[in-house]
Protein backbone atom coordinates (compact mmCIF):
# COMPACT_ATOMS: atom_id res chain seq x y z
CA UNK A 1 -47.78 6.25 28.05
CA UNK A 2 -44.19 7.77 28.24
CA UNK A 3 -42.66 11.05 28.53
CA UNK A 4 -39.68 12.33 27.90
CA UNK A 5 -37.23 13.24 30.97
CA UNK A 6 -35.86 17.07 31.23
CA UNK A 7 -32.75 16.06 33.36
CA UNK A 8 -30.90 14.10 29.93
CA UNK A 9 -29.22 15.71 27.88
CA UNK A 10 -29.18 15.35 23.92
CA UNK A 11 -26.90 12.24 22.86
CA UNK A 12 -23.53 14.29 20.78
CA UNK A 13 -24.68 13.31 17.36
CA UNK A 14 -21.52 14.62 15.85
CA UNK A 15 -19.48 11.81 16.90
CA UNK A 16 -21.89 9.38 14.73
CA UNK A 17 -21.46 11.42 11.22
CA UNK A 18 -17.92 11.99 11.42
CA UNK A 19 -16.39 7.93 11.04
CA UNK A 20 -12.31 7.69 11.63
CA UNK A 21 -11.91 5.63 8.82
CA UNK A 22 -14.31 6.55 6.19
CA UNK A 23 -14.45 10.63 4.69
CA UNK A 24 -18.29 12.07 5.13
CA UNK A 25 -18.90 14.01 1.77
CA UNK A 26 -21.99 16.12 1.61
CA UNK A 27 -24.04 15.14 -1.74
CA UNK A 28 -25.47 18.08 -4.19
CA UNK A 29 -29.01 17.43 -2.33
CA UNK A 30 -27.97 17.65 1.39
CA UNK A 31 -27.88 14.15 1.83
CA UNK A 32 -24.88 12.05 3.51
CA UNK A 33 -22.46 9.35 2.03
CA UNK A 34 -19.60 7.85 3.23
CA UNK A 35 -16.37 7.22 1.19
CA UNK A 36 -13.28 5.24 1.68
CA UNK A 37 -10.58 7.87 1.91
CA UNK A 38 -8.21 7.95 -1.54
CA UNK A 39 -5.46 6.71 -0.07
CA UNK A 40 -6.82 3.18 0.33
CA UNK A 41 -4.50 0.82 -2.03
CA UNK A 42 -6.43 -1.13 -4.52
CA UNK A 43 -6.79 -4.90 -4.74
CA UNK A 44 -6.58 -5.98 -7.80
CA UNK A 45 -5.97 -4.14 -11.59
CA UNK A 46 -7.24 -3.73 -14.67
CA UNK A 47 -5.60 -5.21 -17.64
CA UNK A 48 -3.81 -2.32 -19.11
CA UNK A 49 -2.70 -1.48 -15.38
CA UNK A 50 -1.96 -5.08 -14.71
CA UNK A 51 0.44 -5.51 -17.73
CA UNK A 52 2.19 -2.16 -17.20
CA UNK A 53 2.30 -3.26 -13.25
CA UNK A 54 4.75 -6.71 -14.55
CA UNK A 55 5.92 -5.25 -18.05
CA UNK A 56 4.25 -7.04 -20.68
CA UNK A 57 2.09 -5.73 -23.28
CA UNK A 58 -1.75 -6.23 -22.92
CA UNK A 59 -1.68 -8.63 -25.92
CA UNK A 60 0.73 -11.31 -23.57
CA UNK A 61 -1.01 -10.67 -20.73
CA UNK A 62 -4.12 -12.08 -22.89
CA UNK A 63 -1.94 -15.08 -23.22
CA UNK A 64 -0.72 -15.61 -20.00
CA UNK A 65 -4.16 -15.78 -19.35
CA UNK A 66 -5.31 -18.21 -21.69
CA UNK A 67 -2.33 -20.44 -21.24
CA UNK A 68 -3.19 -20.88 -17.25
CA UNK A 69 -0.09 -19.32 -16.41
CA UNK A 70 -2.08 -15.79 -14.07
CA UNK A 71 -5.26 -16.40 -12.94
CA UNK A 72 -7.75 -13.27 -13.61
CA UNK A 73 -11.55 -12.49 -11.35
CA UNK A 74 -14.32 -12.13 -13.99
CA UNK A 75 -16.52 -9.56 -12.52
CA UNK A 76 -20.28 -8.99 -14.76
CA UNK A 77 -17.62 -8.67 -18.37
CA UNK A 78 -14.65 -7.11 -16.49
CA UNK A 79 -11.55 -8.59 -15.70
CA UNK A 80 -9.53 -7.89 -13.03
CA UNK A 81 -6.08 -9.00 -11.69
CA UNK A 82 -5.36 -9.02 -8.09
CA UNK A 83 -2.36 -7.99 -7.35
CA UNK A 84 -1.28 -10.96 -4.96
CA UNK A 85 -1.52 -13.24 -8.11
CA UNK A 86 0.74 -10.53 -10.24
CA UNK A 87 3.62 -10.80 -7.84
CA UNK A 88 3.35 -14.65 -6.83
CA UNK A 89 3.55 -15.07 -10.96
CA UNK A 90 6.62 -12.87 -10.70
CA UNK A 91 7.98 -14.34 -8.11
CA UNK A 92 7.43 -17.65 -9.96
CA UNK A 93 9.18 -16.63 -12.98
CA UNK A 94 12.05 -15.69 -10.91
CA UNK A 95 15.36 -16.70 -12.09
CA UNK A 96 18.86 -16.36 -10.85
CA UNK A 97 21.14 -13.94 -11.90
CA UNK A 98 24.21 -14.73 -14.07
CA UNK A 99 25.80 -11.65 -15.75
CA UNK A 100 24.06 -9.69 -18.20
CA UNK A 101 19.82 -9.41 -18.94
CA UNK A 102 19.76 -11.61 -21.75
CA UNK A 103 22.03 -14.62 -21.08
């Protein structure tokens, strides 16, 4: 049998619900979740980002896909592009410069 001891005192149980790194948000029903504050820069984009993000119309991004040339992450019927790929395809396409934009 145990018993409790008098002489502790209560551990500080607001250090616990308040993470540095996540925002606590307080659902409709009382409940706790934690969220990754907004600020957090995404990984990877979806196609109408990802072809505004390298200026190219969804319809050649669809290309560039098919053709091998950017690599995409098929996630359930999504697909994503993560940005590392988008600027090492840049960065592959990379020319340099002569004079004007279209010589």
């Amino acid at each position: 049998m145990w018993r409790a001891e008098a002489t502790k005192e209560p551990p500080d149980v607001t250090q616990r619900l308040v993470p540095t790194t996540k925002e606590v948000i307080v659902n409709w029903n009382g409940f706790y979740r934690h969220q990754e504050p907004a600020s957090a820069a995404p990984l990877s984009l979806r196609p109408r980002e990802a072809a505004a993000a390298i200026g190219v119309s969804v319809s050649t991004l669809e290309r560039l896909v098919r053709s091998g040339e950017i690599d995409s992450v098929l996630i359930g019927r999504c697909r994503v592009f993560e940005i590392e790929t988008l600027k090492a395809y840049l960065q592959s396409r990379r020319q340099p410069a002569k004079g004007g934009c279209h010589e």
